[in-house]
Structures are given as C-alpha cells and as structure tokens.
N, C-alpha and C. Protein backbone atom coordinates (compact mmCIF):
# COMPACT_ATOMS: atom_id res chain seq x y z
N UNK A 1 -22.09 -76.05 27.35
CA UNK A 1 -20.99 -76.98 27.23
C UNK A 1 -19.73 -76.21 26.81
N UNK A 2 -18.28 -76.50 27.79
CA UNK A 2 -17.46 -75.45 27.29
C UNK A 2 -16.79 -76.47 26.19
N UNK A 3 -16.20 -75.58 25.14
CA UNK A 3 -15.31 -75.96 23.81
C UNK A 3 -14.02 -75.96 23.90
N UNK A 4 -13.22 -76.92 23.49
CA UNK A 4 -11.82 -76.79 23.32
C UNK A 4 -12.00 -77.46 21.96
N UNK A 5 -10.58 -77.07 21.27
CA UNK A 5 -10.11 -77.01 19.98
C UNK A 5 -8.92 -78.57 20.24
N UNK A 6 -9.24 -79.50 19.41
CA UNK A 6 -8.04 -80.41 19.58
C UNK A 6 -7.23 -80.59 18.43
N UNK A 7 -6.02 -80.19 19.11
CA UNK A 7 -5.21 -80.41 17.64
C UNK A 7 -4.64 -81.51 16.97
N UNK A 8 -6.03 -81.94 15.91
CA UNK A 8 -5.47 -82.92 14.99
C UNK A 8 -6.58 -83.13 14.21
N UNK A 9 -6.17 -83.43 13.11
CA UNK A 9 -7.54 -83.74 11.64
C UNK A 9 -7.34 -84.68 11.97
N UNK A 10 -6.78 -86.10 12.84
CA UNK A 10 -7.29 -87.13 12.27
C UNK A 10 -8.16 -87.63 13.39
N UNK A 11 -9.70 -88.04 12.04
CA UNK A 11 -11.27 -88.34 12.37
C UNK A 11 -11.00 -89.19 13.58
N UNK A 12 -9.91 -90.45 13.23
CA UNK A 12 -10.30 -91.22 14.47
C UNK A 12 -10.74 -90.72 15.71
N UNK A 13 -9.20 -90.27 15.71
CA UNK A 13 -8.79 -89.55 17.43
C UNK A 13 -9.55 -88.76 17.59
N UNK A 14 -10.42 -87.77 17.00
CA UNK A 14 -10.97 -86.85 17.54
C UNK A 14 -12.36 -87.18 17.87
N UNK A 15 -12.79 -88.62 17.10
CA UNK A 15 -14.50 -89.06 17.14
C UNK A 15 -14.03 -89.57 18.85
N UNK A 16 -13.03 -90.76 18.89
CA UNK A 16 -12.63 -91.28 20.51
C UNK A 16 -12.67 -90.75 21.44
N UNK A 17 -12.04 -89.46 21.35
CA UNK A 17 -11.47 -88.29 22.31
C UNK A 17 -12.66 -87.15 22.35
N UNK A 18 -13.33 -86.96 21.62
CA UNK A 18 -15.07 -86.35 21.87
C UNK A 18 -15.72 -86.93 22.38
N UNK A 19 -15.84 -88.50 22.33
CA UNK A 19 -16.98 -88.86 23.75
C UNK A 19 -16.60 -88.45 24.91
N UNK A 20 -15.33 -89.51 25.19
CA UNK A 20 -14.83 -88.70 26.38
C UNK A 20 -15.31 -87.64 27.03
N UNK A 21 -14.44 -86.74 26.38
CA UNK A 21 -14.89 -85.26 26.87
C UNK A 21 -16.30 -84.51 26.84
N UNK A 22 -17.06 -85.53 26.33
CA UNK A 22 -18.88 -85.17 26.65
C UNK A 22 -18.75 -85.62 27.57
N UNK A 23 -17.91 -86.97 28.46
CA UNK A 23 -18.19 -86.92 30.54
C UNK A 23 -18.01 -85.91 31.03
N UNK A 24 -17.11 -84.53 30.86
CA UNK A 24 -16.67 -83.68 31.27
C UNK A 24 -17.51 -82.30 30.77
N UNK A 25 -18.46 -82.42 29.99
CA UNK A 25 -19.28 -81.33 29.77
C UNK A 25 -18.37 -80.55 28.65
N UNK A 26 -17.49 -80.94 28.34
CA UNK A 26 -16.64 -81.13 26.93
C UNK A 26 -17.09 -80.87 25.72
N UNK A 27 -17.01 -80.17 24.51
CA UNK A 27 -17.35 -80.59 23.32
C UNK A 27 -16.02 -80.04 22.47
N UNK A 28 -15.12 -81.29 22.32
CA UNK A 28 -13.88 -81.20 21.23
C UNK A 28 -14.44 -80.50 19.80
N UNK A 29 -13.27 -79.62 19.51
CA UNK A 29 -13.56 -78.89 18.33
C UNK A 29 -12.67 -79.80 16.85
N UNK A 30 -12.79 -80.07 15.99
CA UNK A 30 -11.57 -80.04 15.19
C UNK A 30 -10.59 -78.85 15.36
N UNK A 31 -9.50 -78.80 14.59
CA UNK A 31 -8.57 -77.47 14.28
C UNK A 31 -9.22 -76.99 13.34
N UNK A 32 -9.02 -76.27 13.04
CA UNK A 32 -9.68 -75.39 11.64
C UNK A 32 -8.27 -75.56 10.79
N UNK A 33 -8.70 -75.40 9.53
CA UNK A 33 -8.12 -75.59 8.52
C UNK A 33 -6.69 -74.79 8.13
N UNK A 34 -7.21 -73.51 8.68
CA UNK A 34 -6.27 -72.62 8.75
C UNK A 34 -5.55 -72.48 9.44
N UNK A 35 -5.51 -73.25 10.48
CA UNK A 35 -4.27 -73.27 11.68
C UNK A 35 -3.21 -74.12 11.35
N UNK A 36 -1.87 -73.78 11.45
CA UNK A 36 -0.64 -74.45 10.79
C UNK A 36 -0.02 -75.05 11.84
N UNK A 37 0.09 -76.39 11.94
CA UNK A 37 0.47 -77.04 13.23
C UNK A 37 2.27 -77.05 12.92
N UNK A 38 3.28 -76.88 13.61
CA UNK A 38 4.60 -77.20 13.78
C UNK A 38 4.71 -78.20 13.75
N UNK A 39 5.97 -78.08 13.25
CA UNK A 39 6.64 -79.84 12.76
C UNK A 39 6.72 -80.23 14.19
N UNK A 40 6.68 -81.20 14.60
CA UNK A 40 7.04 -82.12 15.42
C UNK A 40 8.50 -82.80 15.66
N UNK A 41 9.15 -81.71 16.12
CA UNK A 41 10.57 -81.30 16.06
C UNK A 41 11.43 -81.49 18.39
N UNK A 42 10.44 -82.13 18.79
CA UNK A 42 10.28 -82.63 19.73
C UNK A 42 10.90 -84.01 20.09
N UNK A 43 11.87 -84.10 21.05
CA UNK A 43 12.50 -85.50 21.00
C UNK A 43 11.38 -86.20 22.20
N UNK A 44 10.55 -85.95 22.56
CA UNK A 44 9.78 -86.75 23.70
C UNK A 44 8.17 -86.18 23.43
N UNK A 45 7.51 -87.04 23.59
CA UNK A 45 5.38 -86.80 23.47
C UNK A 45 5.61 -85.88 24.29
N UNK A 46 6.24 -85.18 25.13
CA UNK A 46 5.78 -84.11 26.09
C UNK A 46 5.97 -82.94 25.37
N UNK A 47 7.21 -82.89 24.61
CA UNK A 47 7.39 -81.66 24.23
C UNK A 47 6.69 -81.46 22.95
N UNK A 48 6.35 -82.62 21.94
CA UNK A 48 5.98 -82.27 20.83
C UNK A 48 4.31 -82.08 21.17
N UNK A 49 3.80 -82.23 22.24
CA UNK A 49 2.42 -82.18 23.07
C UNK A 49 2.29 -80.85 23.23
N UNK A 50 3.73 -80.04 23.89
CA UNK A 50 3.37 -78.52 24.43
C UNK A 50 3.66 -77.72 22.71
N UNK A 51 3.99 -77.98 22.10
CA UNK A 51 4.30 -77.48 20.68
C UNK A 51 3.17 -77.59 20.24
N UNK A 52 2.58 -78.29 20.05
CA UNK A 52 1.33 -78.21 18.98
C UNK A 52 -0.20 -77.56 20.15
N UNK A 53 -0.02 -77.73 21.26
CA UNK A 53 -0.93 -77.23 22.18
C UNK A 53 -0.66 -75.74 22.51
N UNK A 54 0.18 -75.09 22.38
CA UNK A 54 0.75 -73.56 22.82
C UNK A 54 0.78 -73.45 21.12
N UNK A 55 1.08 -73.32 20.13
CA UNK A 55 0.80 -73.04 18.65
C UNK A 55 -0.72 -72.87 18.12
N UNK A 56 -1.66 -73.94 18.63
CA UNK A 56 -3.17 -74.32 18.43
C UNK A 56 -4.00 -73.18 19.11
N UNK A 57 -3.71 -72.62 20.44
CA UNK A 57 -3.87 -71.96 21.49
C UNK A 57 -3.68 -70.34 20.77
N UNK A 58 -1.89 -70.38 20.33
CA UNK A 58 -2.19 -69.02 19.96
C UNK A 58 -3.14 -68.96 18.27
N UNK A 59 -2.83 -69.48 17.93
CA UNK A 59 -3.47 -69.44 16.51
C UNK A 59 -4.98 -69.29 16.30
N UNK A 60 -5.76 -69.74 17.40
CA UNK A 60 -7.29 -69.95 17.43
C UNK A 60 -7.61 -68.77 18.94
N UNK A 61 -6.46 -68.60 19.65
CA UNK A 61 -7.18 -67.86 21.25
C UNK A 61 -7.75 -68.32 22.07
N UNK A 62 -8.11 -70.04 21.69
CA UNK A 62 -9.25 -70.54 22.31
C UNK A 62 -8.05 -71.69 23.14
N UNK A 63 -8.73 -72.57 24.34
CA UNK A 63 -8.12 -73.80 24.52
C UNK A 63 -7.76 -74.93 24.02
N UNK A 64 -6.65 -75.28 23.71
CA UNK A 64 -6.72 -76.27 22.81
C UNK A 64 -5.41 -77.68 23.56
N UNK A 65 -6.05 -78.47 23.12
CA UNK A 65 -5.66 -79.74 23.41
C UNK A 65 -4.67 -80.44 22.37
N UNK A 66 -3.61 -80.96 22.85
CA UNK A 66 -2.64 -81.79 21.85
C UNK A 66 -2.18 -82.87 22.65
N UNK A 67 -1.75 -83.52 21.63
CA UNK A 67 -1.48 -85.01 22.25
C UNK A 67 -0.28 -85.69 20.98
N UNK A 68 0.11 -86.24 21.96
CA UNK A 68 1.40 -87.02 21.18
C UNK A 68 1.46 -88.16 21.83
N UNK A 69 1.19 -89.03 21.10
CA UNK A 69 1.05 -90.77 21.39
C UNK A 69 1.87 -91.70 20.37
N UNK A 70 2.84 -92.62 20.87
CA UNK A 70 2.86 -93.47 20.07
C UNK A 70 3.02 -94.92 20.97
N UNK A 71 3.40 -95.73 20.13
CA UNK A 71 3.90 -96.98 20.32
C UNK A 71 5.36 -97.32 20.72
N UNK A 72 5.60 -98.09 21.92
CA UNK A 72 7.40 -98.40 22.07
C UNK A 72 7.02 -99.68 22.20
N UNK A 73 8.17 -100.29 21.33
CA UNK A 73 8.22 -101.71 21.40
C UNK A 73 9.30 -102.04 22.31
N UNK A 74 8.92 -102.86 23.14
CA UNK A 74 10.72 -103.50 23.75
C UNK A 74 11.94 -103.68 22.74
N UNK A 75 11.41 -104.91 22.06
CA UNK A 75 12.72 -105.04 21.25
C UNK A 75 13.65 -104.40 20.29
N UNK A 76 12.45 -103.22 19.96
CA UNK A 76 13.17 -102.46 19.22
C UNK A 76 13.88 -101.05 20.34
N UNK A 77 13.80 -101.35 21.07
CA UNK A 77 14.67 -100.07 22.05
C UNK A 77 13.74 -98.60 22.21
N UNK A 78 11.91 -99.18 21.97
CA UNK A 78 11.07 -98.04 22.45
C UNK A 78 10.92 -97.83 20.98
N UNK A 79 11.30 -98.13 19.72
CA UNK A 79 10.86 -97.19 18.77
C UNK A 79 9.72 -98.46 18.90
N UNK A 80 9.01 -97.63 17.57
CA UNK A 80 8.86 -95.81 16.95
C UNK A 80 8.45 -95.06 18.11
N UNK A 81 8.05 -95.12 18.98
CA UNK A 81 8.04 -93.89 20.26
C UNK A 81 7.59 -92.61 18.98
N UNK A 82 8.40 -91.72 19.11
CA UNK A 82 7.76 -90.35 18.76
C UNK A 82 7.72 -89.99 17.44
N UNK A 83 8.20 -91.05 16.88
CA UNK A 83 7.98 -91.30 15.11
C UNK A 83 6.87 -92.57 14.86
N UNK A 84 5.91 -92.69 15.88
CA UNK A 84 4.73 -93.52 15.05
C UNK A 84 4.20 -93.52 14.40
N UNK A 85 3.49 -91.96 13.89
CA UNK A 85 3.11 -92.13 12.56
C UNK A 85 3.94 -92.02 11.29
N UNK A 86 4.61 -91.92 11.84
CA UNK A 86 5.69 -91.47 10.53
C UNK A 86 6.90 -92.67 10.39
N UNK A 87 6.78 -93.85 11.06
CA UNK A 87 7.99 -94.91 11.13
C UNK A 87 8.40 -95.40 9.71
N UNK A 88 7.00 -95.34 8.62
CA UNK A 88 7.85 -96.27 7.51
C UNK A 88 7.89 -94.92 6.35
N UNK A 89 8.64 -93.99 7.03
CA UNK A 89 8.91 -92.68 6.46
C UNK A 89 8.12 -91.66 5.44
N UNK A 90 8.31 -91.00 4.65
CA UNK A 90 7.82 -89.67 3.98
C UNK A 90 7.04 -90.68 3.51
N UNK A 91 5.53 -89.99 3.63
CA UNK A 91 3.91 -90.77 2.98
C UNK A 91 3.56 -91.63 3.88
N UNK A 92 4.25 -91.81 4.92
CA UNK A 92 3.60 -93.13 6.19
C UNK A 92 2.25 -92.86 6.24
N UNK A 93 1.68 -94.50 5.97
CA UNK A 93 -0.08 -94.86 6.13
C UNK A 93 0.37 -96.03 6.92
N UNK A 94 -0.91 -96.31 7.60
CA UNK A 94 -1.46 -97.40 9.08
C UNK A 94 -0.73 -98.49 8.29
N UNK A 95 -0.83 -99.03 7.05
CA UNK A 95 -0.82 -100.55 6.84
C UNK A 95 0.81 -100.39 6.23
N UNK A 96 1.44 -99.24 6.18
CA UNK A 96 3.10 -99.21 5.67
C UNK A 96 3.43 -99.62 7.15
N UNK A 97 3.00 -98.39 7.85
CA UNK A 97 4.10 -98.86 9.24
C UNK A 97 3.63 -99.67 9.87
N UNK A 98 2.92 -100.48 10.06
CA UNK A 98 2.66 -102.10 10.49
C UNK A 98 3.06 -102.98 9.82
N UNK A 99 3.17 -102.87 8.55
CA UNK A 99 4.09 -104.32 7.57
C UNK A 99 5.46 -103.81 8.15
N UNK A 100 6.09 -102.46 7.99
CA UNK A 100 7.09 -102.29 8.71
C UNK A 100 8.00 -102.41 10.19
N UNK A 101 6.91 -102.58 10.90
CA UNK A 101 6.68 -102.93 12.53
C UNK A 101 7.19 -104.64 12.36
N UNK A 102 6.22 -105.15 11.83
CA UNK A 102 6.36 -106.76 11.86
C UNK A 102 7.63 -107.14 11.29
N UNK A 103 8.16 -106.63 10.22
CA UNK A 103 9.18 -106.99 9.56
C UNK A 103 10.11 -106.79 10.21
N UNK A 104 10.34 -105.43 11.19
CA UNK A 104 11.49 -105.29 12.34
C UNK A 104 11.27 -106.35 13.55
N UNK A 105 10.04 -106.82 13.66
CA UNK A 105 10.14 -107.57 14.70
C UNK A 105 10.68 -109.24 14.44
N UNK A 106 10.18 -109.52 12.90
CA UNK A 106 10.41 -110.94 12.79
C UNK A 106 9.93 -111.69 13.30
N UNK A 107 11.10 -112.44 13.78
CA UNK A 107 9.96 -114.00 14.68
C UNK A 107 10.85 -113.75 16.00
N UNK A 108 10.96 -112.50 16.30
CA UNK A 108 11.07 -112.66 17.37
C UNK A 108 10.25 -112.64 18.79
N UNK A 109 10.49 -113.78 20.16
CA UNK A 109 9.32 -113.78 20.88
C UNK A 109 8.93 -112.47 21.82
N UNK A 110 9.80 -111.41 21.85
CA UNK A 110 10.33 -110.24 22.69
C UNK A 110 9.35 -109.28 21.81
N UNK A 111 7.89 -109.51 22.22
CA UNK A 111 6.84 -109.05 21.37
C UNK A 111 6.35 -107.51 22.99
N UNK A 112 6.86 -107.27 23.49
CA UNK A 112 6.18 -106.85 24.57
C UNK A 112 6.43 -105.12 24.19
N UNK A 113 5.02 -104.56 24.12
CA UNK A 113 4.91 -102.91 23.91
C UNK A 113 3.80 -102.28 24.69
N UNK A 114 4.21 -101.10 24.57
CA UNK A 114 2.98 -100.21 25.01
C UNK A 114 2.85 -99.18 24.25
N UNK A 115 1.20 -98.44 24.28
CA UNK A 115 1.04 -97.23 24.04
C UNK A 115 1.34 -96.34 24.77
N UNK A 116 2.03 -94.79 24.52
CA UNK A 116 2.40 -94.37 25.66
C UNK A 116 1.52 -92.62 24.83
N UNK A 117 0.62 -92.12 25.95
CA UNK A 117 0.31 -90.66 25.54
C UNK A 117 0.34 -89.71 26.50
N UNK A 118 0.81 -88.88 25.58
CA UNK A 118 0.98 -87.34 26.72
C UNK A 118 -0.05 -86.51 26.23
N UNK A 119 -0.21 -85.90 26.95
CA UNK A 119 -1.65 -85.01 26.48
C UNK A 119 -1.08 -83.41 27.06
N UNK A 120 -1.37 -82.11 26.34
CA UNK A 120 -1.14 -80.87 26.91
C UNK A 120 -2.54 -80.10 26.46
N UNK A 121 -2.73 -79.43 27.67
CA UNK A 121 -4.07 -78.50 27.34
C UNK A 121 -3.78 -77.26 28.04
N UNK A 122 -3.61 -76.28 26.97
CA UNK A 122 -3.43 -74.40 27.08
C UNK A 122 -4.05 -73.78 26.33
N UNK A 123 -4.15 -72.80 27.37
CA UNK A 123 -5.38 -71.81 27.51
C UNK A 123 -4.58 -71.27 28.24
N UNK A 124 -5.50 -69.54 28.04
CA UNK A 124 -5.27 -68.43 28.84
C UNK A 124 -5.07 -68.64 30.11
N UNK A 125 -6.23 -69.40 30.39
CA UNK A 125 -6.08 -69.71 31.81
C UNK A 125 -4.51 -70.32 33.00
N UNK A 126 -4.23 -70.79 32.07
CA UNK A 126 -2.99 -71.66 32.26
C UNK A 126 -2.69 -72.97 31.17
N UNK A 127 -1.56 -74.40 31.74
CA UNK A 127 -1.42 -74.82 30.99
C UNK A 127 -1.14 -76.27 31.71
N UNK A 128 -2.08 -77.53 31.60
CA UNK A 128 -2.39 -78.85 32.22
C UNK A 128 -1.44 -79.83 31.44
N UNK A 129 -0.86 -80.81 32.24
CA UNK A 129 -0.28 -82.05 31.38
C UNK A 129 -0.67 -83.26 32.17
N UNK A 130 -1.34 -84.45 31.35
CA UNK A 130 -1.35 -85.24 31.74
C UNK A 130 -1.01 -86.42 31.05
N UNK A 131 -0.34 -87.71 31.65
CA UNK A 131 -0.48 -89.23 30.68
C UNK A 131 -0.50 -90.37 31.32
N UNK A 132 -0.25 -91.34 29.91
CA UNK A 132 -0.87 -92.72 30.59
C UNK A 132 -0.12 -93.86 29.32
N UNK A 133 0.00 -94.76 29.64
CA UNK A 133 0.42 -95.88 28.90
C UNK A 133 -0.49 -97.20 29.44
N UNK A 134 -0.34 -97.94 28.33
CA UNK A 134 -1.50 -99.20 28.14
C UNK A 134 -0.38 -100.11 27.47
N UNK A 135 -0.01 -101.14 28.29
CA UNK A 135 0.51 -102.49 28.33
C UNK A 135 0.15 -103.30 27.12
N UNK A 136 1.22 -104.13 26.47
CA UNK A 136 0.22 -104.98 25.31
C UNK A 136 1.51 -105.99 24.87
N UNK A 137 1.07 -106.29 23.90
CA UNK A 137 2.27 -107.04 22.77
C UNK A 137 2.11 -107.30 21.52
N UNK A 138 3.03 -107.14 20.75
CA UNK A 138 2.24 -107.06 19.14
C UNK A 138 2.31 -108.35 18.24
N UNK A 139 1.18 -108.23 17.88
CA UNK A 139 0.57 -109.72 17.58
C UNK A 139 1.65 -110.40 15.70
N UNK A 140 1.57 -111.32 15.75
CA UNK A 140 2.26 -111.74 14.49
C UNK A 140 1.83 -111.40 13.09
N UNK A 141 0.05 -111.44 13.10
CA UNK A 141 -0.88 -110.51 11.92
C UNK A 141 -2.18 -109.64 12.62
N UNK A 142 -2.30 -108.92 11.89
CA UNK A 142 -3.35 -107.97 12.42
C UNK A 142 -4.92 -108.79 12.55
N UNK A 143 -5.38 -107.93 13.23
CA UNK A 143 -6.79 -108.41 13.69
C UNK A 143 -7.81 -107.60 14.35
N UNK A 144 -8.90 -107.80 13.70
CA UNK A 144 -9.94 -106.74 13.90
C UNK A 144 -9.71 -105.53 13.08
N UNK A 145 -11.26 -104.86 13.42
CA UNK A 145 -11.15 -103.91 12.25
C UNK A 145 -11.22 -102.64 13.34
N UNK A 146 -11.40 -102.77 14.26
CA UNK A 146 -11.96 -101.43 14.77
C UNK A 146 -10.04 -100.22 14.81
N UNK A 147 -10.82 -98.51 15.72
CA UNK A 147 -9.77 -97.91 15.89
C UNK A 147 -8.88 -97.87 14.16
N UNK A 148 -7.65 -97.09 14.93
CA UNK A 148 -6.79 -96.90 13.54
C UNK A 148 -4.98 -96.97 14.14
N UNK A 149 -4.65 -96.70 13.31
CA UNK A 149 -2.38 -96.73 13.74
C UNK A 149 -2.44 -98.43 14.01
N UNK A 150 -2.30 -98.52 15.07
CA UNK A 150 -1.22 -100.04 14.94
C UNK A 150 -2.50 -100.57 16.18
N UNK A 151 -3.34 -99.97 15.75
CA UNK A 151 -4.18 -101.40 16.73
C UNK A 151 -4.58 -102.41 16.62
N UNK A 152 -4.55 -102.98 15.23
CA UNK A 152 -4.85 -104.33 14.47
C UNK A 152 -3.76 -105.67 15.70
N UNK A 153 -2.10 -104.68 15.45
CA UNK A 153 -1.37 -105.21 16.23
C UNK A 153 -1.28 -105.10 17.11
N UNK A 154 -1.81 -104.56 18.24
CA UNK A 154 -1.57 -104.80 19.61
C UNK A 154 -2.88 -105.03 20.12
N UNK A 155 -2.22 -106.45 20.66
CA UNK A 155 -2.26 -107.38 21.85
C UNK A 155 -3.01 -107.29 23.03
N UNK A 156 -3.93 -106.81 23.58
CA UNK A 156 -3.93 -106.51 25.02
C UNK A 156 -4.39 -108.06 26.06
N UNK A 157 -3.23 -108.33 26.56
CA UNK A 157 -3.58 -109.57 27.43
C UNK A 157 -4.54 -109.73 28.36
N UNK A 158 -4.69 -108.37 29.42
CA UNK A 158 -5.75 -108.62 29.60
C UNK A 158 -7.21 -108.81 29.41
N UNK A 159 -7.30 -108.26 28.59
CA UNK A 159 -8.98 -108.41 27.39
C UNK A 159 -8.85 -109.34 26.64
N UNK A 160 -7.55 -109.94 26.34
CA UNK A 160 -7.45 -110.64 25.33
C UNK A 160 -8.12 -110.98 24.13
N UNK A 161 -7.94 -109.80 23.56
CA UNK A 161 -7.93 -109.02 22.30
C UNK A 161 -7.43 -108.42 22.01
N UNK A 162 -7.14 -108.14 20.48
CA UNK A 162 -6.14 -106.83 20.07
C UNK A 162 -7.22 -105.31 20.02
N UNK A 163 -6.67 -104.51 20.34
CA UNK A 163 -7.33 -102.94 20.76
C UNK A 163 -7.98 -103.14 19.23
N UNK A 164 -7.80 -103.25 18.11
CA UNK A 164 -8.86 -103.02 17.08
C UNK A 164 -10.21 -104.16 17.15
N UNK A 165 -10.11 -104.89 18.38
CA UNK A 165 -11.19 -105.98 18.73
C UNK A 165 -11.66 -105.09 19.13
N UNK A 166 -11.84 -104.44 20.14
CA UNK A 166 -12.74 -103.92 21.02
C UNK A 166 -13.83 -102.93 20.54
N UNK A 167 -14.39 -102.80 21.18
CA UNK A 167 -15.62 -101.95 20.96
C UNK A 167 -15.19 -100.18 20.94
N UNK A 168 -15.37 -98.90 20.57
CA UNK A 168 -14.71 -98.07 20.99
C UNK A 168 -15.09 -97.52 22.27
N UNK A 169 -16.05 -97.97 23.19
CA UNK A 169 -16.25 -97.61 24.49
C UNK A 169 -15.43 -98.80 25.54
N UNK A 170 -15.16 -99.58 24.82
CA UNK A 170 -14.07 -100.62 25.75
C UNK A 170 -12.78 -99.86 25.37
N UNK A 171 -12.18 -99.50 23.84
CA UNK A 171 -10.89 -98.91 23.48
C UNK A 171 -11.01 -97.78 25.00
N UNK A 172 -12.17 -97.16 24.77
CA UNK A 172 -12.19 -95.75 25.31
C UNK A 172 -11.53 -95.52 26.88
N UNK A 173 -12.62 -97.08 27.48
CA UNK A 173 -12.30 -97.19 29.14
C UNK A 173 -10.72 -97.64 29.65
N UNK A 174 -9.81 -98.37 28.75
CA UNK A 174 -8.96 -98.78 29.11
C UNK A 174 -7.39 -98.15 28.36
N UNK A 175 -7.23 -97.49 27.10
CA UNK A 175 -6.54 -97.00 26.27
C UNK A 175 -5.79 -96.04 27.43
N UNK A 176 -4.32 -95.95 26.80
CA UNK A 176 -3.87 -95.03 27.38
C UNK A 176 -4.23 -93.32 26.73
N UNK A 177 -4.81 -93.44 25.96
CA UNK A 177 -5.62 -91.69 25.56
C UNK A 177 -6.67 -91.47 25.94
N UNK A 178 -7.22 -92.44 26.66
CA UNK A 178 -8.70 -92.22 27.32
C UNK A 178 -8.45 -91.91 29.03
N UNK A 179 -7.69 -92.60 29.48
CA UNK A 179 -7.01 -92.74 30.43
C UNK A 179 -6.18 -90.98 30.31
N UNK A 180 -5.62 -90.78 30.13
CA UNK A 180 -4.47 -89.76 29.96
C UNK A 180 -5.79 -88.08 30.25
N UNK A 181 -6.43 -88.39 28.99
CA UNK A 181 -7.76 -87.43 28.96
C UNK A 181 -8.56 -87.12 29.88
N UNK A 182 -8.78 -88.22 30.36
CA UNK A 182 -9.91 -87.68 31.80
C UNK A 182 -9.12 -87.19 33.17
N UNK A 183 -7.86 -87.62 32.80
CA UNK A 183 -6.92 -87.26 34.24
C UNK A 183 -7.13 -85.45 33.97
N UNK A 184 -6.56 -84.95 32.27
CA UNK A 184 -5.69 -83.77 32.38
C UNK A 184 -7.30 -82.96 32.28
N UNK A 185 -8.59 -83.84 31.93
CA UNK A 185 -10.02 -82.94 31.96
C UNK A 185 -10.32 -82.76 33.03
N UNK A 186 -10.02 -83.89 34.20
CA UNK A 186 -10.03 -83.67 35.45
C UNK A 186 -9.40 -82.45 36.51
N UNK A 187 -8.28 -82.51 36.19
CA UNK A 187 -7.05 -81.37 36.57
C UNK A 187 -7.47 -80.09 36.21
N UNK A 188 -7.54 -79.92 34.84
CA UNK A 188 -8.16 -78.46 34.35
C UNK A 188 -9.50 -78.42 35.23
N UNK A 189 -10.84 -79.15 35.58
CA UNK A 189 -11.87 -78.57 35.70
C UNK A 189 -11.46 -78.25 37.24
N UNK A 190 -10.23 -78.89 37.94
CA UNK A 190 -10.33 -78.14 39.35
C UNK A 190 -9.09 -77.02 39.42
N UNK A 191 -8.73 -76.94 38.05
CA UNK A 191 -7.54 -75.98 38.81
C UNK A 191 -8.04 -74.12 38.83
C-alpha cells in the first residue's frame, strides 16, 4: 500500500480522508510532529493548498497531501471562505465560529452556502490539484452530532439533512473533500 503524508493534525479530516484513500490502495499518514506547517498566508484554498503541500513534501521527502476547505456563505459575500477555521478569530473552536456564523447571518432568509475544497498533492514525482464544492444552506440551530467545523449547520437539501446527520460513509460519498480526493487520487495514479 503506497503512503502519503497529509498535512493536518486534525483527527477528523484525516480519520474521513483515510478511508477514502484505502479505495485507492492509499494509506494517509498524519504529519509528524516535527514538521512546521506555514501560516496560511494565501488569499485563495489553492494557494494556501500548494503552501502547506510543497512545505509538507519538503520537510518529510515523502508525498504529501494538503487541503484547504472552507465554507462561503452567499450573504455574507463568500466569507469565511479561507478564514474558516479561524472566522471568530485568535483561539477559533467549531462552536465560537458557528455562534459567530449565525449571529452574522441573523434572520436572514439568504441562507444559501457551500463547502468549497481544493486539494494539492506533491511529490517528487510531480505536483496534482484537484476540487469540488457541495451545495447546502445553513440551518438556524445546529443538528446532529456527527463530522466537525460547521457541519451541525449545513443544510444539505438534497439528503435532507445537515452533513453532521449523516453517516461518515454518506459525509464521505457526497462531501466536497471526498469528492475533490478521489478526483486528485485518481489523476496522480494515472499520471
């Protein structure tokens, strides 16, 4: 089974994003501890994607995978986009920037968002990009427990459920990081 290194400690994403990549004969690594990821100094998921994927890459030698995902809301003009985890500023946790989310949204009915992820994977070999966005709207209170970030709040109409309803092999089949992943695992295994 070949190994890539994905850059990010957080458990969620990397338990989600390891099945996955067991379809692909895959086995996601954590980062190691000692690898110092760059600020995220990137005005778009693409670039802060090739930053932490070309940094991960040289730091370890090995292939490594990064991803930059967030949330754009309509009404708010796409934010938080590339400040999702970080929207309700220095110390941002899941349940700050969702009381913060709702509170910018109000009562307003212009509830319509998506997840949007870019994914970069480099290696020696070369260097793959792929993404994907997943349609939704964010709900008035959270619901369900599953997943982590702002999935309590979003909506997905067609399942009709919010992404923390779902199962993580339903998150898995329809999410835009599951989606995004098998394209750029795809791409790498033929290029």
């Amino acid at each position: 089974m070949r190994e890539i290194v994905l850059a990010t400690r957080n458990a969620g994403k990397l338990a989600e994003m390891g099945e996955i990549a067991q379809e692909f004969g895959v086995r996601l690594l954590p980062l190691p501890a000692a690898v110092e990821m760059p600020e995220e100094t990137g005005r778009t998921f693409l670039e802060n994607a090739r930053l932490k994927a070309r940094a991960g890459s040289a730091s370890t030698g090995r292939p490594v995978i990064a991803d930059d995902s967030g949330l754009e809301v309509d009404f708010l003009s796409g934010a938080p986009g590339v400040y999702s985890a970080r929207f309700s500023g220095e110390g941002a946790t899941d349940e700050r920037n969702n009381a913060l989310l709702l509170e910018r949204l109000g009562e307003t009915r212009q509830r319509g968002a998506r997840f949007r992820a870019v994914l970069v994977l480099s290696s020696p070999e070369g260097e793959w990009t792929a993404q994907d966005e997943w349609e939704g709207e964010i709900l008035r209170e959270a619901r369900g427990t599953g997943g982590f970030g702002y999935d309590p709040l979003f909506y997905v109409p067609a399942l009709g459920r919010a992404s923390a309803e779902l199962s993580r092999e339903e998150k898995s089949r329809h999410s835009h990081r599951g989606k995004a992943l098998r394209r750029l695992l795809a791409l790498a295994a033929h290029a």
